[in-house]
Protein backbone atom coordinates (compact mmCIF):
# COMPACT_ATOMS: atom_id res chain seq x y z
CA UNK A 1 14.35 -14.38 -0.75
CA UNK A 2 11.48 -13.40 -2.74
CA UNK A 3 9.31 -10.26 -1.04
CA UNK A 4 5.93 -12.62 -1.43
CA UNK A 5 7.54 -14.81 1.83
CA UNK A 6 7.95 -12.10 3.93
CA UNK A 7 5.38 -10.41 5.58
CA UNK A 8 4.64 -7.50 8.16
CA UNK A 9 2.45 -7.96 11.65
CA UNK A 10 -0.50 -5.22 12.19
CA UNK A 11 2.03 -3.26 14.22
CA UNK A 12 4.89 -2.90 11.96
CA UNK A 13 2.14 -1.99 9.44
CA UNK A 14 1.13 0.29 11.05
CA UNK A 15 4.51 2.45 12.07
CA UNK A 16 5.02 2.08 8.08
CA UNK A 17 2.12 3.29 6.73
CA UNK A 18 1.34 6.05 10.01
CA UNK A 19 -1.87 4.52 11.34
CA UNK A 20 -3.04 3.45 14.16
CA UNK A 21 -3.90 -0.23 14.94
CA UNK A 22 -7.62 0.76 15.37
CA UNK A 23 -7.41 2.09 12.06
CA UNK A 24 -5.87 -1.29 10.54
CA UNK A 25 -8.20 -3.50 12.53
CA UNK A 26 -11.49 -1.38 11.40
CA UNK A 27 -9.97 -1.64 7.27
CA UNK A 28 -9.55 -5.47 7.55
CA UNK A 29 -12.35 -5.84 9.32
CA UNK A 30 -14.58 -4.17 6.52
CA UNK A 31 -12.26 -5.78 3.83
CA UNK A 32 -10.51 -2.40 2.91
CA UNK A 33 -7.37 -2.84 2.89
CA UNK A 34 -7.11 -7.38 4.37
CA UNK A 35 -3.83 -8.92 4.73
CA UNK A 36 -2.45 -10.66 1.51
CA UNK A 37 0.19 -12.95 3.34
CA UNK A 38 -2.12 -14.17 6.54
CA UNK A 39 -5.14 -12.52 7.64
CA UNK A 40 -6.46 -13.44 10.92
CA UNK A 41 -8.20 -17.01 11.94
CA UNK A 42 -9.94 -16.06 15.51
CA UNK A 43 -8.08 -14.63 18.51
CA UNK A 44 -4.45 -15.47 18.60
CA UNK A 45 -3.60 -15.22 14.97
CA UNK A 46 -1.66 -12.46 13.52
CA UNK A 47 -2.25 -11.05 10.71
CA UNK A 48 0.66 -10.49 8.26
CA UNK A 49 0.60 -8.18 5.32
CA UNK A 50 2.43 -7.79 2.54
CA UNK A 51 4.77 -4.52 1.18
CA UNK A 52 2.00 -3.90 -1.40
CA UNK A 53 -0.46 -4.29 1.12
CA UNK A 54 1.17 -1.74 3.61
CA UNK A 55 1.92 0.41 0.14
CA UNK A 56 -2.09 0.64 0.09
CA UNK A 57 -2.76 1.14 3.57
CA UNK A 58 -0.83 4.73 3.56
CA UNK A 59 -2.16 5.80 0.22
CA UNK A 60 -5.50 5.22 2.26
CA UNK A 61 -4.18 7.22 5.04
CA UNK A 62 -2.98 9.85 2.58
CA UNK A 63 -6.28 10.06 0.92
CA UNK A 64 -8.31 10.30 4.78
CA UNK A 65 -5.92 13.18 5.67
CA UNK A 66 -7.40 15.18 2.57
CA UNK A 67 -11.15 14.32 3.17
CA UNK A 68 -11.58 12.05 0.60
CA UNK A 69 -14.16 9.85 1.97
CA UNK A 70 -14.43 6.28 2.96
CA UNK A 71 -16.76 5.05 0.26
CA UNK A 72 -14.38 6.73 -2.34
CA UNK A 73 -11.15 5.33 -1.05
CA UNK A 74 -12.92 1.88 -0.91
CA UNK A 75 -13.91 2.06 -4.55
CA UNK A 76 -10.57 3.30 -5.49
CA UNK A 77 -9.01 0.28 -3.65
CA UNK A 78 -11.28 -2.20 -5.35
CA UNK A 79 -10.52 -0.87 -8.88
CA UNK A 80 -6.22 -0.89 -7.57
CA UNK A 81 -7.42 -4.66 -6.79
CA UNK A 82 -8.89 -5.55 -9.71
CA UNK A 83 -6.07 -4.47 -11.71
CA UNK A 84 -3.92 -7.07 -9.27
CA UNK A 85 -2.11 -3.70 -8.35
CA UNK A 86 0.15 -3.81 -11.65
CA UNK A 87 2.60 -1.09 -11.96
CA UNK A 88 1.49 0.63 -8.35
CA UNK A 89 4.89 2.51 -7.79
CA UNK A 90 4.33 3.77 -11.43
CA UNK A 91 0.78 5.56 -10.92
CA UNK A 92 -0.53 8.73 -9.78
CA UNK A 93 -3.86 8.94 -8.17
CA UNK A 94 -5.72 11.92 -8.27
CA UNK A 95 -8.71 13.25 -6.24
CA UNK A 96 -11.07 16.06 -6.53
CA UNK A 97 -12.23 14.77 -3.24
CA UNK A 98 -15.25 13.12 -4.31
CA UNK A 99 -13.91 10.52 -6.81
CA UNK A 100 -10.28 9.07 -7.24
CA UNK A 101 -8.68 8.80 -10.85
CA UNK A 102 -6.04 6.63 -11.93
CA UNK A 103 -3.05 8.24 -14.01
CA UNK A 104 -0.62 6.19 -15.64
CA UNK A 105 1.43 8.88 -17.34
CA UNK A 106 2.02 12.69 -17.31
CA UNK A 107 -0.60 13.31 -19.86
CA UNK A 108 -3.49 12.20 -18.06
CA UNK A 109 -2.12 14.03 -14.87
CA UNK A 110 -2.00 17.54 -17.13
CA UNK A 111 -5.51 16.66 -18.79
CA UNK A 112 -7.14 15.58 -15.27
CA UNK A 113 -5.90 19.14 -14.04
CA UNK A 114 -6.72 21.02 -17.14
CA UNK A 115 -10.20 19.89 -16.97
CA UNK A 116 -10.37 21.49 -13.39
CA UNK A 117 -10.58 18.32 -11.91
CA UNK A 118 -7.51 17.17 -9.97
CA UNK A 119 -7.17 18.88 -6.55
CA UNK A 120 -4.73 16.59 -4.80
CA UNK A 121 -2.55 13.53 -5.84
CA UNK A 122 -0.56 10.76 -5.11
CA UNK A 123 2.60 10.04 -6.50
CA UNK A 124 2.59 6.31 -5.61
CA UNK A 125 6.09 5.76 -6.11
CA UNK A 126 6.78 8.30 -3.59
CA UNK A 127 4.79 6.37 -0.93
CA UNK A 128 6.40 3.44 -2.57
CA UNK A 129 9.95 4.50 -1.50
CA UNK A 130 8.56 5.95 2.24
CA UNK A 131 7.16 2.48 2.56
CA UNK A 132 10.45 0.89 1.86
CA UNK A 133 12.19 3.11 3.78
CA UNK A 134 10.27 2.78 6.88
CA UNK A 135 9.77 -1.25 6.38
CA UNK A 136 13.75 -1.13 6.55
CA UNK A 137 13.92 0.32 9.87
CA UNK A 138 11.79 -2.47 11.18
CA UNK A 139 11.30 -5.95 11.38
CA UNK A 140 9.35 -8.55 8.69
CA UNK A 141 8.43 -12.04 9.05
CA UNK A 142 9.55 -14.79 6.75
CA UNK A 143 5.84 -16.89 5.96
CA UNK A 144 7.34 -20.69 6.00
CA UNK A 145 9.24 -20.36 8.70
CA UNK A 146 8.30 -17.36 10.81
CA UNK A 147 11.81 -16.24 11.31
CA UNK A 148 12.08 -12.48 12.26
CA UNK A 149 14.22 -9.96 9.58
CA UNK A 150 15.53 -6.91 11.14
CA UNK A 151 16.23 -4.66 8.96
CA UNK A 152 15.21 -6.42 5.73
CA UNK A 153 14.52 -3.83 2.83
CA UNK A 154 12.09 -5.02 0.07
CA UNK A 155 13.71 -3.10 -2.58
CA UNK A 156 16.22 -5.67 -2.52
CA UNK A 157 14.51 -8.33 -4.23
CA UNK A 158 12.32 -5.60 -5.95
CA UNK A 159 15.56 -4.15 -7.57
CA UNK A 160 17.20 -7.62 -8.16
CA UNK A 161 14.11 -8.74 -10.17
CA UNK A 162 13.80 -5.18 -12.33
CA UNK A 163 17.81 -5.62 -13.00
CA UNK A 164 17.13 -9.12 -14.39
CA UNK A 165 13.76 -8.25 -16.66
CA UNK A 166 16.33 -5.57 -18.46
């Protein structure tokens, strides 16, 4: 089953990503981080985001805990959207706490932090694999048929799909 038909409610997002709903409601609201799979039509409706989606909401989380601010992480998101959030697990973003860099290899890491600006990063693909790990501890939602998956670990289809591109 591909990973685009399964999504996660606002409280399994949450546990994943360690926020709180508040926190989840307030970033859709404002269009931070929205859900990619469902977002909410009126009371009633839940929301259902994606792995990518809850991917981004803790790299948000990650960045709060260090002080980047609000405005920042927004523009950051916006540029990770623009780019349709290609190679995420593949990226390092940096942050001297007042603006977010992308780094797509080693070299810009070491020339980021040799120019004294880099104070704190984010190894995406680190997050990537916490994500997955946590997501597999709970449960997901298939989108056509809203059947519950316990247990079901997006890497699965992730890995399946990176075996056959080789």
């Amino acid at each position: 089953m591909a990973s685009e038909q399964i999504g996660y409610r606002g409280p399994t997002a949450c546990a994943a990503a360690g926020i709180t709903y508040r926190q989840l409601d307030y970033w859709a609201r404002t269009g931070l981080v929205e859900p990619s799979v469902r977002p909410a039509h009126g009371s009633g409706t839940q929301r259902l985001y994606s792995f990518r989606d809850v991917v981004v909401l803790k790299i948000v989380k990650r960045f709060l805990d260090t002080g980047v601010s609000l405005q920042n992480i927004r523009t950051a998101v916006q540029h990770l959207r623009e780019r349709g959030f290609c190679d995420l697990e593949r990226m390092t973003l940096m942050s001297d706490g007042a603006t977010v860099y992308e780094c797509t290899s080693p070299d810009e890491v070491h020339a980021l932090l040799q120019g004294g600006q880099g104070i704190f990063g984010i190894a995406v693909g680190v997050v990537w694999r916490d994500v997955e790990s946590a997501l597999s501890q709970l449960h997901g939602e298939r989108v056509d048929t809203g059947e519950t998956l316990v247990g079901h670990n997006p890497a699965d289809e992730l890995a399946r799909r990176r075996n056959r591109a080789v």
